[in-house]
N, C-alpha and C. Protein backbone atom coordinates (compact mmCIF):
# COMPACT_ATOMS: atom_id res chain seq x y z
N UNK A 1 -77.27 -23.89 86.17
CA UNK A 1 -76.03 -24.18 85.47
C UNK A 1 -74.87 -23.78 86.39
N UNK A 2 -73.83 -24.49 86.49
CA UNK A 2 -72.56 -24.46 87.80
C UNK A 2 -72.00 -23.68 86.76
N UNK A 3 -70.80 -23.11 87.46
CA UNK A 3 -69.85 -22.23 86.97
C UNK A 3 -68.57 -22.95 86.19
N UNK A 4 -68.60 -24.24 86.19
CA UNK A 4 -67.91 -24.98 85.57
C UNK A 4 -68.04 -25.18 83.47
N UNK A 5 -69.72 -25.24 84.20
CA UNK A 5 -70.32 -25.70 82.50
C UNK A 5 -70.60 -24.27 82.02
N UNK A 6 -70.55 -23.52 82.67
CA UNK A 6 -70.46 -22.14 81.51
C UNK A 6 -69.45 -21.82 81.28
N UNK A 7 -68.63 -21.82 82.15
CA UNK A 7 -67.10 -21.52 80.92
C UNK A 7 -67.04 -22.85 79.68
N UNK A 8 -67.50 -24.11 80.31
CA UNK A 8 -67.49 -24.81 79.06
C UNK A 8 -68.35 -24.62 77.69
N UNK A 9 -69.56 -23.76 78.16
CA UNK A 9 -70.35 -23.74 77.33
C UNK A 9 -70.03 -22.41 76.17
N UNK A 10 -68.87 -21.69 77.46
CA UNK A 10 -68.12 -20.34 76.33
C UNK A 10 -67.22 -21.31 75.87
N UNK A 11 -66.54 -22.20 75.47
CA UNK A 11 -65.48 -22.81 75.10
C UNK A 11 -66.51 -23.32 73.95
N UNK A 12 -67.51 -24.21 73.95
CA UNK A 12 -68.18 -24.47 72.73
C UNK A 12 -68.64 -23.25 72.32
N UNK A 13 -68.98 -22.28 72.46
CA UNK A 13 -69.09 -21.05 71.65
C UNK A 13 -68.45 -20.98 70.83
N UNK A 14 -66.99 -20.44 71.42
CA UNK A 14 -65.44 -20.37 70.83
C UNK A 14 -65.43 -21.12 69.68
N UNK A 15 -65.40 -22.41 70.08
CA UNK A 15 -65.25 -23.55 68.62
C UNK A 15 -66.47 -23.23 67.70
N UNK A 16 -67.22 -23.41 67.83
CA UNK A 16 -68.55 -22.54 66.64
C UNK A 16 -67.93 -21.89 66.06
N UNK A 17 -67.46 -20.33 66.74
CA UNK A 17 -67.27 -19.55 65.88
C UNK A 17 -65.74 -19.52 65.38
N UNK A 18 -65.04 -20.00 65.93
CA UNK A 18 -63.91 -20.21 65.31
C UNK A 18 -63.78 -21.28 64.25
N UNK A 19 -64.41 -22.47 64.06
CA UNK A 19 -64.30 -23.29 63.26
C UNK A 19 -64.83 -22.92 61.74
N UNK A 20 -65.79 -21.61 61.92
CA UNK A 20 -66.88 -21.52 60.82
C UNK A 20 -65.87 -20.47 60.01
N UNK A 21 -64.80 -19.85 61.08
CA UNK A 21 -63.61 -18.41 60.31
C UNK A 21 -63.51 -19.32 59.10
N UNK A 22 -62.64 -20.30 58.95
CA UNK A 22 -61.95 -20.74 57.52
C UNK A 22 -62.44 -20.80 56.54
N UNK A 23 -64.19 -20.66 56.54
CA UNK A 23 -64.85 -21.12 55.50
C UNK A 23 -64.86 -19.29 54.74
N UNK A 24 -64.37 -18.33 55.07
CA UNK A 24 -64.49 -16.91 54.59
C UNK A 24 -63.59 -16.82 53.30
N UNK A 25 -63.84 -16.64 52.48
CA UNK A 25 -62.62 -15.90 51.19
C UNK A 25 -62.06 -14.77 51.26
N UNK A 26 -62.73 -13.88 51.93
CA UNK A 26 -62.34 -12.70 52.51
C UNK A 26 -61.22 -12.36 53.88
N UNK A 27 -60.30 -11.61 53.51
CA UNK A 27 -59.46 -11.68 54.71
C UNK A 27 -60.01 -10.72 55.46
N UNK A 28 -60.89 -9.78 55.42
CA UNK A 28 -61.21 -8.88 56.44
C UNK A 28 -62.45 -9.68 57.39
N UNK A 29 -63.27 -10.54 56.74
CA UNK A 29 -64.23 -11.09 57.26
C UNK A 29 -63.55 -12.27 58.50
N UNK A 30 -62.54 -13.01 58.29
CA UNK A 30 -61.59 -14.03 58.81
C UNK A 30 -61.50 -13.53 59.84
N UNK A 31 -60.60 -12.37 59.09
CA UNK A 31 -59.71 -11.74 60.46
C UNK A 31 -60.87 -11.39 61.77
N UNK A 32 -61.69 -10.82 60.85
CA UNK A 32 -62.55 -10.52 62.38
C UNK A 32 -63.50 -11.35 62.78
N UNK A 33 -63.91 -12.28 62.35
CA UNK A 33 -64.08 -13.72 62.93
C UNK A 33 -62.89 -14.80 63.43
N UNK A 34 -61.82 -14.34 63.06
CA UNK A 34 -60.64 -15.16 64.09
C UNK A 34 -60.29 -14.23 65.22
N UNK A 35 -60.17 -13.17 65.39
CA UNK A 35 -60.31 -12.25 66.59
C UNK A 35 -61.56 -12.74 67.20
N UNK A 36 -62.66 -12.44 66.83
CA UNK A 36 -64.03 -13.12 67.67
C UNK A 36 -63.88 -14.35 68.74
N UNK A 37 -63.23 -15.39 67.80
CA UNK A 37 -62.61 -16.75 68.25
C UNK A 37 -62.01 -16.17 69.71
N UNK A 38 -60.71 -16.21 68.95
CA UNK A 38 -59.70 -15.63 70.60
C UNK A 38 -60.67 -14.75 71.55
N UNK A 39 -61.21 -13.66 71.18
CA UNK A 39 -61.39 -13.28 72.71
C UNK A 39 -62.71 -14.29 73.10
N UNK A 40 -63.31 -14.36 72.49
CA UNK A 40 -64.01 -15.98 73.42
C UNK A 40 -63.44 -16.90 73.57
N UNK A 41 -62.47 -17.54 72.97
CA UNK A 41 -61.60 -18.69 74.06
C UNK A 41 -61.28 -17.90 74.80
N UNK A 42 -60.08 -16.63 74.91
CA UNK A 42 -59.48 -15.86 75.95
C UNK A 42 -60.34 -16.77 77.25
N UNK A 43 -61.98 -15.85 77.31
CA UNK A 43 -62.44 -15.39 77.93
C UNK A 43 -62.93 -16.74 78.96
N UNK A 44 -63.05 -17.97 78.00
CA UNK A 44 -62.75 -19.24 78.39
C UNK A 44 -61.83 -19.49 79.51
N UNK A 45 -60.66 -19.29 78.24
CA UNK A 45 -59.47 -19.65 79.43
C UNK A 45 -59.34 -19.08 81.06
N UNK A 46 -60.22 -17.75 80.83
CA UNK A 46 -59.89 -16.71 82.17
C UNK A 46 -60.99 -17.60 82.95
N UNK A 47 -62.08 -18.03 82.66
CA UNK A 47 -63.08 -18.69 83.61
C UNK A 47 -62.50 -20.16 83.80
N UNK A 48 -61.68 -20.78 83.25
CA UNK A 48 -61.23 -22.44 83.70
C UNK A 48 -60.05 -22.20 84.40
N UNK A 49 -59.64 -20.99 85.06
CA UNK A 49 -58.46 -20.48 85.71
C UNK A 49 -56.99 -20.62 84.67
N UNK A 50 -56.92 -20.61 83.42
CA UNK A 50 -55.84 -20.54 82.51
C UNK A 50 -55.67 -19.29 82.60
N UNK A 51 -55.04 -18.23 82.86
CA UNK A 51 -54.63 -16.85 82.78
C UNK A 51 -53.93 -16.56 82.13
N UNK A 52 -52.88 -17.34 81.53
CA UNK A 52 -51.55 -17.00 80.57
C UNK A 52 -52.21 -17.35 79.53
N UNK A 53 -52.72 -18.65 79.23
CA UNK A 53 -53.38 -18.71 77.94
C UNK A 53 -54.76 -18.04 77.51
N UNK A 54 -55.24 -17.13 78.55
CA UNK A 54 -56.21 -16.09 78.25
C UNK A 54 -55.55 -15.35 77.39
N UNK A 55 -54.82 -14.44 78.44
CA UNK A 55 -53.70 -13.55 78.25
C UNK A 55 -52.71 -13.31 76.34
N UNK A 56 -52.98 -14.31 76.38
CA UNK A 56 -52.18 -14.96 75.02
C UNK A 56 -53.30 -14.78 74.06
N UNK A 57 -54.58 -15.38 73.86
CA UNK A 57 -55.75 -15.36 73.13
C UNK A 57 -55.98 -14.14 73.44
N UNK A 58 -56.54 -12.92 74.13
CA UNK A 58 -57.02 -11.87 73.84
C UNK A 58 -55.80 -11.04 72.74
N UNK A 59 -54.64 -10.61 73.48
CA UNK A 59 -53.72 -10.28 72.52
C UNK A 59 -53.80 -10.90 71.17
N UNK A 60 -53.93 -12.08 70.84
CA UNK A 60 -53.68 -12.25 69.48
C UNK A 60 -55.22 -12.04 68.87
N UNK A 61 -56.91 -11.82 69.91
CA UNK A 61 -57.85 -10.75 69.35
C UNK A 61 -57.57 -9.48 68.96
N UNK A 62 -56.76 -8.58 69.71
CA UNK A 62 -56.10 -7.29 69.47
C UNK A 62 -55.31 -7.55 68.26
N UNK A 63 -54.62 -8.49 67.98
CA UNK A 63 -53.37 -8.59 67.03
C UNK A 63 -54.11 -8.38 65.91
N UNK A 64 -55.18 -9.50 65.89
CA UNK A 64 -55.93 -9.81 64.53
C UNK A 64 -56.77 -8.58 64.03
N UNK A 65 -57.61 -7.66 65.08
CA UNK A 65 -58.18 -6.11 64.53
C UNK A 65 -57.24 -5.34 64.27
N UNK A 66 -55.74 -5.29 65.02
CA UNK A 66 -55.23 -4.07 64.52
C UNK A 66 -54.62 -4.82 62.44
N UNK A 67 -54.32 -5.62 62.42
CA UNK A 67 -53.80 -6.13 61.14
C UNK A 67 -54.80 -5.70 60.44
N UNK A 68 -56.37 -5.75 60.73
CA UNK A 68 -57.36 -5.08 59.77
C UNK A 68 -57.00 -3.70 59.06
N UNK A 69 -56.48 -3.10 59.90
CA UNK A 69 -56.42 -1.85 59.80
C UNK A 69 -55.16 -1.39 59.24
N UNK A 70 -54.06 -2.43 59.29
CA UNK A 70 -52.97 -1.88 58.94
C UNK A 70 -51.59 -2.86 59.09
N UNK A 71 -50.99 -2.65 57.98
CA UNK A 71 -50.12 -3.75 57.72
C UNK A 71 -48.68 -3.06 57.92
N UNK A 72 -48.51 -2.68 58.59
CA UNK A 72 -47.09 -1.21 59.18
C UNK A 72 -46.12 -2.81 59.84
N UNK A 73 -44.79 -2.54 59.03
CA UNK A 73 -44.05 -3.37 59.96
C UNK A 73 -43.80 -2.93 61.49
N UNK A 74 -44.09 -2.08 62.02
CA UNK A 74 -43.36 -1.56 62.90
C UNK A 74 -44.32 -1.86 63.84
N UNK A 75 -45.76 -1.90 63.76
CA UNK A 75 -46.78 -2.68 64.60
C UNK A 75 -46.36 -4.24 64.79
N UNK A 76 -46.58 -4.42 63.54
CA UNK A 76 -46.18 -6.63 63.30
C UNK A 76 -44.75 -6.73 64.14
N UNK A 77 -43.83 -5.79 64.20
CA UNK A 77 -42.79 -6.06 65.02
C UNK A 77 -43.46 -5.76 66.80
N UNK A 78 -43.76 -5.02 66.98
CA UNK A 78 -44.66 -4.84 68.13
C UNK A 78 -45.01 -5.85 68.58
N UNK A 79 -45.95 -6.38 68.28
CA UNK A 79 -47.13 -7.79 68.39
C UNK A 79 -45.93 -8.82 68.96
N UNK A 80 -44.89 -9.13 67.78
CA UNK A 80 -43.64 -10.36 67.92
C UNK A 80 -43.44 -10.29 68.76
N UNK A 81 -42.72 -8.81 69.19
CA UNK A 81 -42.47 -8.66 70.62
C UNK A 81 -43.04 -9.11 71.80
N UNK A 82 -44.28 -8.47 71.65
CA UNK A 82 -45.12 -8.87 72.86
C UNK A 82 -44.81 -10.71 72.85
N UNK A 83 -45.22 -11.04 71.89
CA UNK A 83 -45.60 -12.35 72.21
C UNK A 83 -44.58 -13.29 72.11
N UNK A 84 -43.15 -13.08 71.76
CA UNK A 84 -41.91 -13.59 72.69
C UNK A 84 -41.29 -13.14 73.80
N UNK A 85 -41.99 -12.19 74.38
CA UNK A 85 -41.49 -11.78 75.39
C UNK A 85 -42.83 -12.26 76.95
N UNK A 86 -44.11 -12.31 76.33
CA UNK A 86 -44.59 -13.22 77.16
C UNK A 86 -44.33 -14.37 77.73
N UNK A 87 -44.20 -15.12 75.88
CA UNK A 87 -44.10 -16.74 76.04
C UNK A 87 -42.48 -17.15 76.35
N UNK A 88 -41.98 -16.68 76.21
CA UNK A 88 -40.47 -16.86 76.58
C UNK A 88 -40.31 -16.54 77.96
N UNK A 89 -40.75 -15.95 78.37
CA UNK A 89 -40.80 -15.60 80.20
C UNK A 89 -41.08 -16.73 81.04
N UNK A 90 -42.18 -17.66 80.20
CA UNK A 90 -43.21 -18.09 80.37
C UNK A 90 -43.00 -19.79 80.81
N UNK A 91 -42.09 -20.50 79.27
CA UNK A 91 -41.91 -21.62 78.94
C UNK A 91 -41.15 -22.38 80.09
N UNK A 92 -41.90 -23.77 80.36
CA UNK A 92 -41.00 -24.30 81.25
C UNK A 92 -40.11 -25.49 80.70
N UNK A 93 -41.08 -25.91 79.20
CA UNK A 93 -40.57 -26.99 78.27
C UNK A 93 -40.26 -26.59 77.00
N UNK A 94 -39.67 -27.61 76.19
CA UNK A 94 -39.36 -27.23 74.91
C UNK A 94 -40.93 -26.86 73.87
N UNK A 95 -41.56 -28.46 74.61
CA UNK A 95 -43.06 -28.15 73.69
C UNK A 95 -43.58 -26.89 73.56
N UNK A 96 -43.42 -26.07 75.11
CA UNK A 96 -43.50 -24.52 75.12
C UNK A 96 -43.44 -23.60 74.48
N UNK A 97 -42.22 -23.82 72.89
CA UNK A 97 -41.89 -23.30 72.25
C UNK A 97 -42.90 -23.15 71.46
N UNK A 98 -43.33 -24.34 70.63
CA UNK A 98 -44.21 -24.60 70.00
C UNK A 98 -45.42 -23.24 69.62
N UNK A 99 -46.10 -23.23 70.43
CA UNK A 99 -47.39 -22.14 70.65
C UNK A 99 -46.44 -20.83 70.13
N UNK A 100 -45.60 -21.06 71.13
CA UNK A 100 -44.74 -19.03 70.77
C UNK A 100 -44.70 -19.68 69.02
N UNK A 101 -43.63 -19.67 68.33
CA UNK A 101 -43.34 -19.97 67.90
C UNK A 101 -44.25 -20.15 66.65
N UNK A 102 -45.75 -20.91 66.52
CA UNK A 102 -46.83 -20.59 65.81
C UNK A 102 -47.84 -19.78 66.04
N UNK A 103 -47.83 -18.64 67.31
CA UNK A 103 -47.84 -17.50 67.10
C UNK A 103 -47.34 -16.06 66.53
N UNK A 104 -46.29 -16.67 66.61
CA UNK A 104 -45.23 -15.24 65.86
C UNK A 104 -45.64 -15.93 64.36
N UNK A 105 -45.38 -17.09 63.39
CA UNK A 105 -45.56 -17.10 62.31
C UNK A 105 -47.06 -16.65 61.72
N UNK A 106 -47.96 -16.70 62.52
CA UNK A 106 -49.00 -16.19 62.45
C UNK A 106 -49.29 -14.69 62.33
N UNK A 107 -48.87 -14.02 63.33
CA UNK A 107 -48.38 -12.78 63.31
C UNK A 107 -48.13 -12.01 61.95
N UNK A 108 -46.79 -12.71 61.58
CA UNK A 108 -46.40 -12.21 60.81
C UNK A 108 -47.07 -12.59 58.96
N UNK A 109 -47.94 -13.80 59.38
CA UNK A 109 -48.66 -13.87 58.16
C UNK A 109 -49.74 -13.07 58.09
N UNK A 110 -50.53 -12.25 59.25
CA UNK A 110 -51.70 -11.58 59.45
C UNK A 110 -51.38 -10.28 58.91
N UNK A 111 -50.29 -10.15 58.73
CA UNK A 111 -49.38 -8.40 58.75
C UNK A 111 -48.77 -8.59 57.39
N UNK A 112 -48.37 -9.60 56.75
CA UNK A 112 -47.27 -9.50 55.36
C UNK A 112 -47.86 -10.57 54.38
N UNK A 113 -48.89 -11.53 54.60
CA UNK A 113 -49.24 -12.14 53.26
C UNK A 113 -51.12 -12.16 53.38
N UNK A 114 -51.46 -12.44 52.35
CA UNK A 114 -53.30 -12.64 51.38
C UNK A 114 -53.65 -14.07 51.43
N UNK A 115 -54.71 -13.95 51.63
CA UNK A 115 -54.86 -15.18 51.04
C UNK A 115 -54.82 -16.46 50.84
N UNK A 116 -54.69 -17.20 49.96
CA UNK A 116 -54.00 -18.53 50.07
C UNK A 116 -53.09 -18.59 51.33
N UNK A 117 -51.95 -18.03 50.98
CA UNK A 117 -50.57 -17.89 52.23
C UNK A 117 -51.05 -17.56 53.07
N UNK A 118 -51.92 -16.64 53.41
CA UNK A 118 -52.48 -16.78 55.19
C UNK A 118 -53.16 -17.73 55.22
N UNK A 119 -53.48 -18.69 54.90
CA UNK A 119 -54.36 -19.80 55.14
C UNK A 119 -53.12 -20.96 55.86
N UNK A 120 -52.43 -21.12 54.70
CA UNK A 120 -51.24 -22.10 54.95
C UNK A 120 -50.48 -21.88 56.12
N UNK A 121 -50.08 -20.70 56.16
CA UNK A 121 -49.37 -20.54 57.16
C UNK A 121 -50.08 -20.42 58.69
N UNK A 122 -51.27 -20.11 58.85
CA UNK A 122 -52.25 -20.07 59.92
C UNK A 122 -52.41 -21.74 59.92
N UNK A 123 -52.16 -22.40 59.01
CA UNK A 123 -52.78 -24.21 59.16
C UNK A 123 -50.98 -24.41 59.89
N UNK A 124 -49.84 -23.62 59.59
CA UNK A 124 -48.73 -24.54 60.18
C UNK A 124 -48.68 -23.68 62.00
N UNK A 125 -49.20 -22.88 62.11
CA UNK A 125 -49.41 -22.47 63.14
C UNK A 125 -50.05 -23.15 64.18
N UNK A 126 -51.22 -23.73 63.59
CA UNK A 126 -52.17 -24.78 64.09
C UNK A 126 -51.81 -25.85 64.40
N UNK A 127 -50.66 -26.00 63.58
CA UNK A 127 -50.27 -27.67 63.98
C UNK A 127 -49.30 -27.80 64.93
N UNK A 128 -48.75 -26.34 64.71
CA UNK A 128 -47.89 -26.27 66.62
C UNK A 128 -48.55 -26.26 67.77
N UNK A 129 -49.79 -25.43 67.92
CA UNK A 129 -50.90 -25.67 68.62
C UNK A 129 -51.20 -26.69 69.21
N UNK A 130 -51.68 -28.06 67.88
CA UNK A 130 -52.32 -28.76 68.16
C UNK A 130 -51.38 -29.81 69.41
N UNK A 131 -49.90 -30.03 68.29
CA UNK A 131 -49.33 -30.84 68.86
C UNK A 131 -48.72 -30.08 69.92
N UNK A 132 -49.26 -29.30 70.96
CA UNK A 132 -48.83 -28.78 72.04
C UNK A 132 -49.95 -28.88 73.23
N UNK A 133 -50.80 -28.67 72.54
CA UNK A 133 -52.29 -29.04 73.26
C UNK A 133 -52.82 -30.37 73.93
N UNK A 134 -52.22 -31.35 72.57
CA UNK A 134 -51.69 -33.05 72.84
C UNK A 134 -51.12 -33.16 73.59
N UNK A 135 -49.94 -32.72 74.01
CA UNK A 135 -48.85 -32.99 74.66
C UNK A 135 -49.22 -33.19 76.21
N UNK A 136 -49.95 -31.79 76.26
CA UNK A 136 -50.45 -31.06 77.83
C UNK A 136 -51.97 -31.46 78.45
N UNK A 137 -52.23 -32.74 77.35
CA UNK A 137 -53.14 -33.18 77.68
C UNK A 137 -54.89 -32.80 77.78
N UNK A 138 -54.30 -31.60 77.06
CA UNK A 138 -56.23 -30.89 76.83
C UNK A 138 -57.14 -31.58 76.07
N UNK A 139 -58.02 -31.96 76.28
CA UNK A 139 -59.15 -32.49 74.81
C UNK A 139 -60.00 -31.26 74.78
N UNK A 140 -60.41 -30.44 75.24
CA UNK A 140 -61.07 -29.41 74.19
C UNK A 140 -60.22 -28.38 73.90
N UNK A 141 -58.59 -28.23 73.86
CA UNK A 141 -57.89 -27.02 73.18
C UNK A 141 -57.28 -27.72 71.70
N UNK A 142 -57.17 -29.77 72.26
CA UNK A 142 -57.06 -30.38 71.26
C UNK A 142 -57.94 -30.47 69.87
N UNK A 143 -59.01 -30.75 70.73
CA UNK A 143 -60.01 -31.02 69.56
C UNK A 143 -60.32 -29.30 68.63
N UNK A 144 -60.40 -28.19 69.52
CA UNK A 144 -60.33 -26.98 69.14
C UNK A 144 -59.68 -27.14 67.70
N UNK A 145 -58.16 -26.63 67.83
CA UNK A 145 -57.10 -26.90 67.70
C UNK A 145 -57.25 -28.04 66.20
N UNK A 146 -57.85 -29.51 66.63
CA UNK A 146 -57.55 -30.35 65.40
C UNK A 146 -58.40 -29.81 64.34
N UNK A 147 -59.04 -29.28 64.69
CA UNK A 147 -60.51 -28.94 64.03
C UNK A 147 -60.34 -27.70 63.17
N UNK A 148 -59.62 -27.00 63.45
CA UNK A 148 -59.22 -25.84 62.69
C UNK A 148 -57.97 -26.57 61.74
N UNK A 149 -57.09 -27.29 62.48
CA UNK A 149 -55.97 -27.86 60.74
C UNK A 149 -56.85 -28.82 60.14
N UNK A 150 -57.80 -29.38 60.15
CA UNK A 150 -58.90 -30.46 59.47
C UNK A 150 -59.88 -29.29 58.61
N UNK A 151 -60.45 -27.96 58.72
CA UNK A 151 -61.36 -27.54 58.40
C UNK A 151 -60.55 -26.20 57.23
N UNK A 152 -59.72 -25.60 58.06
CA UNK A 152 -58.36 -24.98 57.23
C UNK A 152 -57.66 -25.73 55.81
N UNK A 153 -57.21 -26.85 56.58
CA UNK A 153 -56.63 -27.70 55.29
C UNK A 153 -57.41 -28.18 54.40
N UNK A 154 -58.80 -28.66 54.96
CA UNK A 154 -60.00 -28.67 53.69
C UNK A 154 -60.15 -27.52 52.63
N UNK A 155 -60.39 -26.04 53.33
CA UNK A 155 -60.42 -25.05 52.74
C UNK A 155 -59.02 -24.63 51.86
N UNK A 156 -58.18 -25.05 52.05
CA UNK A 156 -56.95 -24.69 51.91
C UNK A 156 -57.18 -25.15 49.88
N UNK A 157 -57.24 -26.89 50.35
CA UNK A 157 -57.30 -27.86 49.50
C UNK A 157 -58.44 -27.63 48.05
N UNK A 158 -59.29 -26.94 48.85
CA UNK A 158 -60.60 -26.57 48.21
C UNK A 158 -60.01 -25.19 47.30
N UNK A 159 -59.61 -24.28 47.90
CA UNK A 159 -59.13 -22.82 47.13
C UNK A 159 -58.12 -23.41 45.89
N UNK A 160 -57.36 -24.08 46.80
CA UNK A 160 -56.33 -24.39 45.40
C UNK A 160 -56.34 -24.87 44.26
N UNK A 161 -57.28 -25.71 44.63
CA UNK A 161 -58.39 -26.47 43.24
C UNK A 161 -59.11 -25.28 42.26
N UNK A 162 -59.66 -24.26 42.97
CA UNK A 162 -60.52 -23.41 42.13
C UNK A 162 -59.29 -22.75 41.44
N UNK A 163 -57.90 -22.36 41.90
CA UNK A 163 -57.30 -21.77 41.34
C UNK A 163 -56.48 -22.58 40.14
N UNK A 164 -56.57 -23.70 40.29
CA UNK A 164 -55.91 -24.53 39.05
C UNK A 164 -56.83 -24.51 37.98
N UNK A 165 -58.66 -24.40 38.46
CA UNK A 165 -58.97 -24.50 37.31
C UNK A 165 -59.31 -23.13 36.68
N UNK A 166 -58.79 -22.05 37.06
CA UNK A 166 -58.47 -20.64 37.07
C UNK A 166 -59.59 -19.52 37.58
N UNK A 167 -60.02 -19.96 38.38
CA UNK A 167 -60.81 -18.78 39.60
C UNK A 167 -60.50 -18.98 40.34
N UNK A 168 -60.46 -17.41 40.61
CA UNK A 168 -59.38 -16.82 42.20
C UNK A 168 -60.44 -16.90 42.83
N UNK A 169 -60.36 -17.45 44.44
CA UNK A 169 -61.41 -17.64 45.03
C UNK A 169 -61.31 -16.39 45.92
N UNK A 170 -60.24 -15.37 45.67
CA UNK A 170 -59.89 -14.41 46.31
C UNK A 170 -60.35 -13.06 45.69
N UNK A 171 -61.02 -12.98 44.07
CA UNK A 171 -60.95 -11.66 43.11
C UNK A 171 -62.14 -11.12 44.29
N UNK A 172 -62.71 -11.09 44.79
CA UNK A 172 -63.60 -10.15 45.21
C UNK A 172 -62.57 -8.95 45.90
N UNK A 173 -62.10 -9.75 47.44
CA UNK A 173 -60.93 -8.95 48.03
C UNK A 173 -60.48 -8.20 47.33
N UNK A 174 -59.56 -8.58 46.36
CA UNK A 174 -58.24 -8.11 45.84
C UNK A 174 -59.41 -6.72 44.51
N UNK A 175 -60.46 -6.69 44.20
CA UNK A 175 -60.74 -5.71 43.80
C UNK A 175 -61.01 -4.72 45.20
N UNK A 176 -61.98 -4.82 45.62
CA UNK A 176 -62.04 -4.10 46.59
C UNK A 176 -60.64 -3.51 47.56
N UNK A 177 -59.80 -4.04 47.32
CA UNK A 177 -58.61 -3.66 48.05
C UNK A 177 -57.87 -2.73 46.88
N UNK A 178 -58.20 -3.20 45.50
CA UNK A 178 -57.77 -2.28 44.81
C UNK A 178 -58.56 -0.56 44.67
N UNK A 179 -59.68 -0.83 44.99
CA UNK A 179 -60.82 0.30 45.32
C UNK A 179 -60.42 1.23 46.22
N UNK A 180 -60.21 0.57 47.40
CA UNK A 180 -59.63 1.20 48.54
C UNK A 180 -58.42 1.89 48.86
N UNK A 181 -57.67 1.31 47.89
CA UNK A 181 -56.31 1.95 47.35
C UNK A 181 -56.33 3.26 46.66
N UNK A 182 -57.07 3.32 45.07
CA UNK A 182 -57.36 4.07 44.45
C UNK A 182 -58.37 5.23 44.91
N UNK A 183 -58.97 5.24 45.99
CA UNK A 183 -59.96 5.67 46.52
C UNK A 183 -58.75 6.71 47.59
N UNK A 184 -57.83 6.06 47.61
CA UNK A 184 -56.97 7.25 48.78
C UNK A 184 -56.12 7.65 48.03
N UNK A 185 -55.51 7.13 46.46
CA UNK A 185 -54.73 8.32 46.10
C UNK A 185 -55.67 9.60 44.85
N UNK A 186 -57.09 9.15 45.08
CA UNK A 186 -57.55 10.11 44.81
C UNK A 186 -57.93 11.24 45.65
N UNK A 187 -57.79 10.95 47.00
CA UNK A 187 -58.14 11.83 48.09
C UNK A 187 -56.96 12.49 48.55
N UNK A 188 -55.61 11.98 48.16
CA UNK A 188 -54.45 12.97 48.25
C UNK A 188 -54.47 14.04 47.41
N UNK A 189 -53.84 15.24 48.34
CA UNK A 189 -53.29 16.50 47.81
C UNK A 189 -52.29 16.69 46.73
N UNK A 190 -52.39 16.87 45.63
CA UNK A 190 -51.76 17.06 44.41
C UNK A 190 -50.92 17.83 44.77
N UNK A 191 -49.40 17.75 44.35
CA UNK A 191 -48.18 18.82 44.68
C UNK A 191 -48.25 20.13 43.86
């Protein structure tokens, strides 16, 4: 096997496991199957000689574990940072914008909304992506890329349905998050 077709063959990895994230109800499970994603594209990108768009995918692996752990604005401002201050260094076109631009909304949906709304807003992220990916002529960051707003927006379409006919396709989470809650102000020190 040449050194060509194994970075391609980490790039079909990548899409495997990134395509299969959307199908999770769980945001902790996502998240760390959409981190998984990135640092195997990253790791992609670093073997097809892309370095900035490595660079870009591992960070937003880091982005996506630390949000596991903690939803602190002052991190989510962190992250923004980083990643307008990369991609803005960076851009030589307007399309350029694009990626920054549905990275930071991403960002900030990984750090401040649940659920449904991280879905949506990770699908308008995607579509800056995609149509940036188009632009620059990639077919596997494209197809990546289409495949997640086609498999997202299915899921998207699919949750919202269960919730009209009134199951949260989310109550598991949202108890367990209530567990986890109650579970630490029982472990605080009484005044």
């Amino acid at each position: 096997m040449t050194f060509y077709w194994f970075a391609q063959a980490v790039g079909v990895l990548a899409f495997l496991v990134g395509i299969t994230s959307f199908f999770n109800r769980d945001d902790r499970r996502f998240k760390l199957q959409l981190s998984g994603y990135s640092l195997t594209i990253g790791i992609h990108f670093f073997l097809m000689g892309a370095n900035a768009a490595g660079s870009s995918a591992l960070l937003s692996a880091c982005r996506n574990l630390v949000s596991m752990r903690t939803r602190s604005l002052w991190v989510m401002w962190l992250f923004l940072s980083l990643t307008l201050v990369m991609g803005l260094s960076r851009y030589q076109h307007w399309v350029e914008l694009l990626p920054i631009f549905g990275t930071s909304i991403s960002t900030w949906a990984l750090f401040r909304t649940r659920g449904l709304t991280t879905r949506c807003v990770m699908w308008c992220s995607t579509a800056c992506w995609v149509t940036h990916n188009i632009w620059l002529g990639s077919i596997g960051g494209s197809l990546i890329e289409g495949s997640f707003l086609l498999m997202n927006g299915f899921n998207i379409l699919r949750f919202r349905r269960l919730q009209r006919r009134g199951i949260d396709p989310f109550a598991a989470e949202k108890q367990a998050e209530k567990k986890a809650s109650e579970g630490r102000l029982m472990s605080e020190p009484r005044a």
